[in-house]
N, C-alpha and C. Protein backbone atom coordinates (compact mmCIF):
# COMPACT_ATOMS: atom_id res chain seq x y z
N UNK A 1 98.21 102.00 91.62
CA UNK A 1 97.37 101.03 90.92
C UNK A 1 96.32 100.49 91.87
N UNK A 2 95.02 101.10 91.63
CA UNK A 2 94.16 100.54 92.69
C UNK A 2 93.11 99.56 91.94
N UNK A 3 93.18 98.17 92.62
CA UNK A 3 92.30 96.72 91.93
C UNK A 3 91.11 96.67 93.14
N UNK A 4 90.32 97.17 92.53
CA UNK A 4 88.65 96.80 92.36
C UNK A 4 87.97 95.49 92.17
N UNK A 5 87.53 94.87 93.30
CA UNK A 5 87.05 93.30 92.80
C UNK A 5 85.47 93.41 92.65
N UNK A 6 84.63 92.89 91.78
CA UNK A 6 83.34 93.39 92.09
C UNK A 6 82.62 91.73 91.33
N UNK A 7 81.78 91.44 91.65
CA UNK A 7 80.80 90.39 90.64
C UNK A 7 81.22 90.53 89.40
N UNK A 8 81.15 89.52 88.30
CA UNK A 8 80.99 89.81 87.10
C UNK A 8 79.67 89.79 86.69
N UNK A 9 79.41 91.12 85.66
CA UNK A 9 78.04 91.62 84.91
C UNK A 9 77.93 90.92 83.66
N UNK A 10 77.17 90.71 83.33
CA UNK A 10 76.85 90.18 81.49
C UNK A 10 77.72 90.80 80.89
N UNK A 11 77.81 92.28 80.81
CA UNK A 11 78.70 93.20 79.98
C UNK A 11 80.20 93.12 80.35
N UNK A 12 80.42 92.32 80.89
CA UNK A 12 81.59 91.65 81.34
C UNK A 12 82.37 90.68 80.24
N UNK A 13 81.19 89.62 79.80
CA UNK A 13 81.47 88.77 79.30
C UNK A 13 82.91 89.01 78.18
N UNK A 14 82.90 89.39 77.16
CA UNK A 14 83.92 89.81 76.06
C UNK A 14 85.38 89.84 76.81
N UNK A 15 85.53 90.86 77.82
CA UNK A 15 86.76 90.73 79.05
C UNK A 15 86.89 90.19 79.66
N UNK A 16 85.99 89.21 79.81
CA UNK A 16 86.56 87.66 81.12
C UNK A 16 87.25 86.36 79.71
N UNK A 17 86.64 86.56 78.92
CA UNK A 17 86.86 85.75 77.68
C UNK A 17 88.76 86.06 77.17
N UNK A 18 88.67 87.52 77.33
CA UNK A 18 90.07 87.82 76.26
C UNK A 18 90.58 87.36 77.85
N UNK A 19 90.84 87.49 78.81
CA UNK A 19 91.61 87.29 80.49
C UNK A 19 91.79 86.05 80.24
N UNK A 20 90.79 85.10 79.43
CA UNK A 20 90.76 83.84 79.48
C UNK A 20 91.63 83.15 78.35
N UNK A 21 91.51 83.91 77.41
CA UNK A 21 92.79 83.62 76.04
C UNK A 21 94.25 83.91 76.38
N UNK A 22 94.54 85.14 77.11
CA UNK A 22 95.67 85.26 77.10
C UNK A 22 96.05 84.46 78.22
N UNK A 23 95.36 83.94 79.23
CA UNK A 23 95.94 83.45 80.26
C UNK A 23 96.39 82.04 80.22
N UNK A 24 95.63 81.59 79.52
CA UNK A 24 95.41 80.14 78.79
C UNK A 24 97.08 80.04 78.06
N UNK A 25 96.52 80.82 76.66
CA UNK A 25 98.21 81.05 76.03
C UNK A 25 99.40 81.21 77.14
N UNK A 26 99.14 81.60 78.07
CA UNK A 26 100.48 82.02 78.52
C UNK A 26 100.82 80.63 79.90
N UNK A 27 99.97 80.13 80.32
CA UNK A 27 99.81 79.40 80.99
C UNK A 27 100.13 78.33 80.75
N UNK A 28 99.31 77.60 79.52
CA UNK A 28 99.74 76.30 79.08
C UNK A 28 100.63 76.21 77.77
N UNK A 29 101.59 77.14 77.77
CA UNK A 29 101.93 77.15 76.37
C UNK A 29 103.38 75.78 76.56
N UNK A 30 103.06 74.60 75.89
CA UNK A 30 103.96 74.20 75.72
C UNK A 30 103.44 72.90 77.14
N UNK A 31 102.60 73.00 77.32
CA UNK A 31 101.90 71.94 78.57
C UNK A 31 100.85 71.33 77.50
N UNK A 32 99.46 72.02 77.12
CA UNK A 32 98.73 71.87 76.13
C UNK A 32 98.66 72.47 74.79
N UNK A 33 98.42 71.68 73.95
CA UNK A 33 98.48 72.10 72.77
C UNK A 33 97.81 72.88 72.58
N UNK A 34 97.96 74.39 71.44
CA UNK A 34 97.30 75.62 71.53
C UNK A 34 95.84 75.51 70.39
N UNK A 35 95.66 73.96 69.48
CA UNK A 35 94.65 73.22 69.39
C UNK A 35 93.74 72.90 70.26
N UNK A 36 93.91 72.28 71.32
CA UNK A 36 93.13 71.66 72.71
C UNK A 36 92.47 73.04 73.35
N UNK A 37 93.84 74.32 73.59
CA UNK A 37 93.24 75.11 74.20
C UNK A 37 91.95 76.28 73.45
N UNK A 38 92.41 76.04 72.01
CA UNK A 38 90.98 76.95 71.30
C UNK A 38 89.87 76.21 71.05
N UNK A 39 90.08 74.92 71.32
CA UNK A 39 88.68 74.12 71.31
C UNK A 39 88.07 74.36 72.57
N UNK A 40 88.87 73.99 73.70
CA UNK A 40 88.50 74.39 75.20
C UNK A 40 87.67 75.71 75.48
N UNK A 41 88.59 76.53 75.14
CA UNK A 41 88.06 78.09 75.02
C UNK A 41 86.56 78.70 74.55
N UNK A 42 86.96 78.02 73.45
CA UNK A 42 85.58 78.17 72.54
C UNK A 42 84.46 78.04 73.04
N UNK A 43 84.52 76.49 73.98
CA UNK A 43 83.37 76.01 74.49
C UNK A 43 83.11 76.52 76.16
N UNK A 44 84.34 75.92 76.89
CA UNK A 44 84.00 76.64 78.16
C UNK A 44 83.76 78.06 78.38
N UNK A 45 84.21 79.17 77.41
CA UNK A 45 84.07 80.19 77.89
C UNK A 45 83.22 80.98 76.74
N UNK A 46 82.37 80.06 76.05
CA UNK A 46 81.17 80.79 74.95
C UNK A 46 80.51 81.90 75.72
N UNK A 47 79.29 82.53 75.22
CA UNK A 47 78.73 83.58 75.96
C UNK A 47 77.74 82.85 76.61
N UNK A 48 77.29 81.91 75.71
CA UNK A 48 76.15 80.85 76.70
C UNK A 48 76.67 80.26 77.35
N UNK A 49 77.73 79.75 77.65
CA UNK A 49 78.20 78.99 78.91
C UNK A 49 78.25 79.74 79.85
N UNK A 50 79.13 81.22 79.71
CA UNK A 50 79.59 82.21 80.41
C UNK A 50 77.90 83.03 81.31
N UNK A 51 77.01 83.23 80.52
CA UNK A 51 75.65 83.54 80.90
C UNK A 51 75.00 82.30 82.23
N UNK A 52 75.70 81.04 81.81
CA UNK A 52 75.10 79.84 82.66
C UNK A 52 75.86 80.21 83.69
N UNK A 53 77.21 79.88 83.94
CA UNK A 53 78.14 80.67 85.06
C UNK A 53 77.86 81.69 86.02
N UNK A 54 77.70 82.79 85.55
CA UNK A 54 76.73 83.77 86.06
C UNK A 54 75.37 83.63 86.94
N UNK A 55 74.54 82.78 86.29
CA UNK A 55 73.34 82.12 87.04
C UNK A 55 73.54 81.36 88.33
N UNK A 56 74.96 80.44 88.13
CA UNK A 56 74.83 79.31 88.67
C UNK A 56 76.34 79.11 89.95
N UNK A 57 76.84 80.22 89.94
CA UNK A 57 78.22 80.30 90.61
C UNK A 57 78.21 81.48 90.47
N UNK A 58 79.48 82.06 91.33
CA UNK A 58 79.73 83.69 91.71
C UNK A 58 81.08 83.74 90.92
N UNK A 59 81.07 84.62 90.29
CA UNK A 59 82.31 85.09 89.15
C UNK A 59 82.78 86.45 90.30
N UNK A 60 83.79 86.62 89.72
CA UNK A 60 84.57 87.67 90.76
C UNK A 60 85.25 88.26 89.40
N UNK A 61 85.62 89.67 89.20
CA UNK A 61 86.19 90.13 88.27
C UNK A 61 87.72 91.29 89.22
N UNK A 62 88.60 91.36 88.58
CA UNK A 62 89.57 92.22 89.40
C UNK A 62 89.61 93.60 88.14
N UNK A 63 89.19 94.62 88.49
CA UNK A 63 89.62 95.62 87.31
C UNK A 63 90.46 96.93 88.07
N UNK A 64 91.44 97.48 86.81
CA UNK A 64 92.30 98.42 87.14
C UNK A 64 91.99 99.18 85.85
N UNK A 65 91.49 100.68 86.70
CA UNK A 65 91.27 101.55 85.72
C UNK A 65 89.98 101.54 84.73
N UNK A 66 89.03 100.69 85.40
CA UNK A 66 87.97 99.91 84.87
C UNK A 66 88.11 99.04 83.75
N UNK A 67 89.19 98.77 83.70
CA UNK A 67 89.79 97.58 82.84
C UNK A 67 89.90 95.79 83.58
N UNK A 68 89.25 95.13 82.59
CA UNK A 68 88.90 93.91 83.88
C UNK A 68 90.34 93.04 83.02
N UNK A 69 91.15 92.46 84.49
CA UNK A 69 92.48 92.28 84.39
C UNK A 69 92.38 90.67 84.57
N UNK A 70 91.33 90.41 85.65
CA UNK A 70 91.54 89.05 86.06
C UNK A 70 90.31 88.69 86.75
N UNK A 71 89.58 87.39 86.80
CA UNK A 71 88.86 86.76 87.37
C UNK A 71 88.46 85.69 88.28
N UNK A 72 87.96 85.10 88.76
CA UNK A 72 87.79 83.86 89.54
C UNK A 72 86.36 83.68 89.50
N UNK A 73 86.05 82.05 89.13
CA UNK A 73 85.06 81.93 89.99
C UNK A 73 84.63 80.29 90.26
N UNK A 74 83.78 80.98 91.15
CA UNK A 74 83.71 79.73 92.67
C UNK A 74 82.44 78.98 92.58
N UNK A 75 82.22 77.80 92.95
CA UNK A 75 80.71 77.09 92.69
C UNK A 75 80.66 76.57 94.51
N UNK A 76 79.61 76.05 94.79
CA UNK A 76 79.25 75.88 96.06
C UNK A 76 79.07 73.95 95.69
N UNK A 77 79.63 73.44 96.29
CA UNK A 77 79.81 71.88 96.16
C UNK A 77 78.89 71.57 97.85
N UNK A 78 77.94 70.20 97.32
CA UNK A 78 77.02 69.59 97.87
C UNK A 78 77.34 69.62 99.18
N UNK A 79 78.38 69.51 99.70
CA UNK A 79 78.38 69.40 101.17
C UNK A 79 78.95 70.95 101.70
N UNK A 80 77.97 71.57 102.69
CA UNK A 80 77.77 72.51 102.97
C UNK A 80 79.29 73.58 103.64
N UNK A 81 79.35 74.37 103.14
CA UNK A 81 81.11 74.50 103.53
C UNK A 81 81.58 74.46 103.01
N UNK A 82 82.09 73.95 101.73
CA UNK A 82 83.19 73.74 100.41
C UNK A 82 82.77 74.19 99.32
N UNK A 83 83.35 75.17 98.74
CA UNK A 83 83.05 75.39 97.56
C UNK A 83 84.28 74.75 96.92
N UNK A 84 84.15 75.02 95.53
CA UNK A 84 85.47 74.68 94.60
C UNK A 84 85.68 76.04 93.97
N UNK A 85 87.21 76.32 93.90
CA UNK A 85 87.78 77.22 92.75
C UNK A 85 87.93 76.74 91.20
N UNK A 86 86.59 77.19 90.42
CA UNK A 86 87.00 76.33 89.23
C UNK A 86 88.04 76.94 88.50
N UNK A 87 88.38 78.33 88.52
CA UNK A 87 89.11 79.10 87.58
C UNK A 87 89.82 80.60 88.27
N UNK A 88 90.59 81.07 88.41
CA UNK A 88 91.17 82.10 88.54
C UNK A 88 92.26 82.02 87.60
N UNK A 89 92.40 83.31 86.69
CA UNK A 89 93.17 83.96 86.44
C UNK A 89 93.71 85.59 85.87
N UNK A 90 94.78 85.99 85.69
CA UNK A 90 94.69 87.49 86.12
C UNK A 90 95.47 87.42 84.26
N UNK A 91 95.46 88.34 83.41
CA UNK A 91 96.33 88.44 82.53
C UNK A 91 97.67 88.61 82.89
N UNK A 92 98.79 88.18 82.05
CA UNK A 92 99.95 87.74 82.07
C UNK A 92 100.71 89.33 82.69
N UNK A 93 100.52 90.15 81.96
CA UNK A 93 101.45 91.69 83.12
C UNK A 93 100.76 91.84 84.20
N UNK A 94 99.96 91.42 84.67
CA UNK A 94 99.32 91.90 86.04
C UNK A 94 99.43 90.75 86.96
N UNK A 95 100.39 89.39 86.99
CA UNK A 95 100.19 88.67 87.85
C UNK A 95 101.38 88.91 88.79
N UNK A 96 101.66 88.35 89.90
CA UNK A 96 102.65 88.84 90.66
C UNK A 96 102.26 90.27 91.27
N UNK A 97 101.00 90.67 91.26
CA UNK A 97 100.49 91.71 91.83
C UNK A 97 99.54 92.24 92.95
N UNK A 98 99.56 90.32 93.41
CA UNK A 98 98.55 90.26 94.51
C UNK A 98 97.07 90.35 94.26
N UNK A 99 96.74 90.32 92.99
CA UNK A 99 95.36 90.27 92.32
C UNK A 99 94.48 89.33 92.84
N UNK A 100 95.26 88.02 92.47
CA UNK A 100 94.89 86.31 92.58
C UNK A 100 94.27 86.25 93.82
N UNK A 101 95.36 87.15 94.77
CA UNK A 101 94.75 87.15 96.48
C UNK A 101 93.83 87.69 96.56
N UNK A 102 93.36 88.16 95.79
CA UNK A 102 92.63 89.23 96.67
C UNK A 102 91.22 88.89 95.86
N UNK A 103 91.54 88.25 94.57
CA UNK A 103 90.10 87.60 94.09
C UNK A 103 89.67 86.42 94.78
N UNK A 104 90.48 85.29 95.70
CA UNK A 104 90.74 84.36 96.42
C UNK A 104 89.95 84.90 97.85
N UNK A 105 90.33 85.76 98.39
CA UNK A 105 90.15 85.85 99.63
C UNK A 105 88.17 86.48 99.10
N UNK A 106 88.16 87.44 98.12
CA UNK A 106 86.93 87.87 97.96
C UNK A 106 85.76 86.52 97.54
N UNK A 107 86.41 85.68 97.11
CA UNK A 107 85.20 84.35 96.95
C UNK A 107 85.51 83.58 97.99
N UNK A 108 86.25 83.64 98.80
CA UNK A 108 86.35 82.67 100.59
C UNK A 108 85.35 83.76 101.44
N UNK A 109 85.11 85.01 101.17
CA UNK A 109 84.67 85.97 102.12
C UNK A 109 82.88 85.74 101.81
N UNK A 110 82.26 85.28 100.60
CA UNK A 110 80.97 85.21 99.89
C UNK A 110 80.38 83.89 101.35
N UNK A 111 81.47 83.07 101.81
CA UNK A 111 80.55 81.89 102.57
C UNK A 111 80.91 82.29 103.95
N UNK A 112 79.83 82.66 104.97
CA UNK A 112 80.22 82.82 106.48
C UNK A 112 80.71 81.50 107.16
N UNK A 113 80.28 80.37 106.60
CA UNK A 113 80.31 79.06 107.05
C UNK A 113 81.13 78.16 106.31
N UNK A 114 82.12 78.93 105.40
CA UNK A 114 83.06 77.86 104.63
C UNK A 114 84.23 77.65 105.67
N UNK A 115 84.39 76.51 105.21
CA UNK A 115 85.39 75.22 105.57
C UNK A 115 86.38 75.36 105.10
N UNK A 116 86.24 74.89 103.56
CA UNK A 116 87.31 73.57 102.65
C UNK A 116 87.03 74.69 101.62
N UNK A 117 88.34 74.98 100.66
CA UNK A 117 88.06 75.27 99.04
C UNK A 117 89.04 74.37 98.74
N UNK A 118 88.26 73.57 97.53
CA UNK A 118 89.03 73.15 96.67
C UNK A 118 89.33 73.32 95.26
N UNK A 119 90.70 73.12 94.67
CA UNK A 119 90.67 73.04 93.17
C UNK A 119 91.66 72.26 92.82
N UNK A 120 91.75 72.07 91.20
CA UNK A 120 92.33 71.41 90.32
C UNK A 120 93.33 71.92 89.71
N UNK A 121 94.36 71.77 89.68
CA UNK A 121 95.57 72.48 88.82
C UNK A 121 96.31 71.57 88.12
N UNK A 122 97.04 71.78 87.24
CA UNK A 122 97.77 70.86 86.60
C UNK A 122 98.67 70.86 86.78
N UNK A 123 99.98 69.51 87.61
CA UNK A 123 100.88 69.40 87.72
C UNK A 123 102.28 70.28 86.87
N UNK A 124 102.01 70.78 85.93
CA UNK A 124 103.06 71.23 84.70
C UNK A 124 102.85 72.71 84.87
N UNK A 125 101.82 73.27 86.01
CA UNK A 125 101.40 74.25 85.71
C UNK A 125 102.18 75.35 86.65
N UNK A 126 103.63 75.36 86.71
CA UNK A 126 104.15 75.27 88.36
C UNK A 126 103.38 77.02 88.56
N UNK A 127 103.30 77.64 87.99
CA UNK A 127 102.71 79.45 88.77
C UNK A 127 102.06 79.14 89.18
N UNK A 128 100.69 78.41 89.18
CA UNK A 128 99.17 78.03 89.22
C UNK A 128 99.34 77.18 90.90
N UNK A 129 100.65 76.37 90.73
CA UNK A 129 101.01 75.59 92.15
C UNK A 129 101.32 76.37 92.77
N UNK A 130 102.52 77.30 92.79
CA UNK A 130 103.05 77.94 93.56
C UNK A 130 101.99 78.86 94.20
N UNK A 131 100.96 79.80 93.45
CA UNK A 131 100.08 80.19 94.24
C UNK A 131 99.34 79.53 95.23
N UNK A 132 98.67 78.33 94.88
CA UNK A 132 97.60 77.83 95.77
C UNK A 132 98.87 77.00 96.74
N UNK A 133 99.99 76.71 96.77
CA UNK A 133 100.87 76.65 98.09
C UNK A 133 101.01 77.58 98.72
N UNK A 134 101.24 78.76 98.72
CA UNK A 134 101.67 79.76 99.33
C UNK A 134 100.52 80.17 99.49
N UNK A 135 99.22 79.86 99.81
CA UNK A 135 98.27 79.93 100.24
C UNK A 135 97.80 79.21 101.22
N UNK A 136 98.42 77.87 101.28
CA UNK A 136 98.35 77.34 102.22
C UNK A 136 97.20 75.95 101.97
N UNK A 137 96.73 75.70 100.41
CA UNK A 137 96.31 74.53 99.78
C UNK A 137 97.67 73.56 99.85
N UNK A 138 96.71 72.10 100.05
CA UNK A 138 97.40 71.16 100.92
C UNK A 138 97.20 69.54 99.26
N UNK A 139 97.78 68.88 99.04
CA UNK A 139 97.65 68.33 98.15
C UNK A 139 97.06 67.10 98.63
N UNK A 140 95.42 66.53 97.85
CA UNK A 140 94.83 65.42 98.33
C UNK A 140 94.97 64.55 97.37
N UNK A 141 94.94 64.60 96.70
CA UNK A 141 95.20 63.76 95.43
C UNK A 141 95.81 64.12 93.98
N UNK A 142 96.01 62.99 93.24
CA UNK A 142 96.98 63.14 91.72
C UNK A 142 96.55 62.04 91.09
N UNK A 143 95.99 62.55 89.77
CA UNK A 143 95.59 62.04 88.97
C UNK A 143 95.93 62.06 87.52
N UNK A 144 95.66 60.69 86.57
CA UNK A 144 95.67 61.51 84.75
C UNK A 144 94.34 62.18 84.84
N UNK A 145 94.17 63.11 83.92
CA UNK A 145 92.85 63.58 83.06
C UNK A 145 93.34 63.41 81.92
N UNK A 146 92.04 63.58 80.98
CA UNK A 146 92.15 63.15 79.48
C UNK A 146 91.22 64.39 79.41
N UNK A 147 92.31 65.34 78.56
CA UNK A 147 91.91 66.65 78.41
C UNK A 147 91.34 66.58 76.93
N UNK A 148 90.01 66.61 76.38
CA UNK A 148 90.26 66.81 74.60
C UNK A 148 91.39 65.61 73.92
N UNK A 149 91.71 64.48 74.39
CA UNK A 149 92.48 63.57 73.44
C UNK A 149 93.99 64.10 73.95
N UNK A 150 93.97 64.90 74.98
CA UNK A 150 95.88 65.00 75.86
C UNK A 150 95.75 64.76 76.98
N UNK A 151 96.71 63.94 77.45
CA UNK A 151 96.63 63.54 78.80
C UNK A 151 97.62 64.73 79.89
N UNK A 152 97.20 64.98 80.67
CA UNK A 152 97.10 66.07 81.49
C UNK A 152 97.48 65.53 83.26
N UNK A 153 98.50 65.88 84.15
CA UNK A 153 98.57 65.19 85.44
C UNK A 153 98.39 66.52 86.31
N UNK A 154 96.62 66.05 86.64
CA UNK A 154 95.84 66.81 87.39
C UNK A 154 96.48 66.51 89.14
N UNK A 155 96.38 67.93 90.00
CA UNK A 155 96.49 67.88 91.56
C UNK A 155 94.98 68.39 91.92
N UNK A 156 95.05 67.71 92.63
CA UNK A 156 93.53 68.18 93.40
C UNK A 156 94.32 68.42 95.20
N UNK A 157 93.91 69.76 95.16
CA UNK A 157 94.23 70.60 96.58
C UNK A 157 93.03 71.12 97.23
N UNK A 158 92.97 71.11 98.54
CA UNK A 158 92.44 71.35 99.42
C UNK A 158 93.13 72.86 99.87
N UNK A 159 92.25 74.09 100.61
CA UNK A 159 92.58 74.54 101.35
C UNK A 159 91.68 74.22 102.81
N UNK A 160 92.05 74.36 103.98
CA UNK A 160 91.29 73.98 105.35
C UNK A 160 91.26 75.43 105.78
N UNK A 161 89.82 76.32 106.03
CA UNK A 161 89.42 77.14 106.49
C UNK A 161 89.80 76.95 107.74
């Protein structure tokens, strides 16, 4: 099984979207309501949002067999050195496959001069934790969010380059 990480293309879009349904479903099932998450969906991952993304941050796609399995992508935050991980995820049979790493290490490899990545995970979300621990993300803060009308207990992690 050989995983290919490359940019995501426009013609991408449709397969970062379904990566994004099933991962969602499988992720928050029973954390967020599967209401919250097709409203979410709908909007964060439209084709016009997804087209803005593209412009404005580096999308990373993982494909096997030219089949796109899993994604990430990374935005560059104001102070020089830190980006944030807004999103990685791989569909539900392909995780546990070292994908995550290797889309991780390919958006840490985009900055010669990064520092700090940070992201947001949700406390309830334990796979989503367990990765960015065993990575070696360090926990800076805990918070509520008010997800869509559900309250949600956000971690905000640091990794230190």
């Amino acid at each position: 099984m050989e995983v290919i990480i490359r940019k995501m293309r426009k013609e991408d879009i449709t397969s970062v979207q379904y990566v994004a349904k099933m991962s969602w479903y499988d992720t928050y099932e029973g954390i967020i309501p599967r209401s919250v998450q097709n409203r979410f969906l709908s909007e964060a991952y439209s084709n016009k949002r997804l087209l803005w993304r593209l412009r404005n941050s580096f999308i990373y796609v993982a494909t096997i067999d030219e089949k796109i399995v899993g994604y990430a992508n990374f935005f560059r935050l104001q102070n020089r050195g830190e980006i944030e991980l807004g999103s990685i995820y791989i569909l539900p049979a392909y995780q546990g496959k070292g994908i995550g790493s290797q889309l991780l290490e390919k958006g840490m490899k985009r900055s010669k001069e990064l520092k700090i990545v940070y992201i947001n995970v949700e406390r309830e979300n334990g796979i989503g934790r367990a990765f960015y621990q065993s990575k070696g993300f360090q926990l800076v803060d805990e918070f509520d969010d008010e997800f869509d009308g559900h309250l949600l207990r956000t971690m905000r992690m640091k990794l230190m380059i």
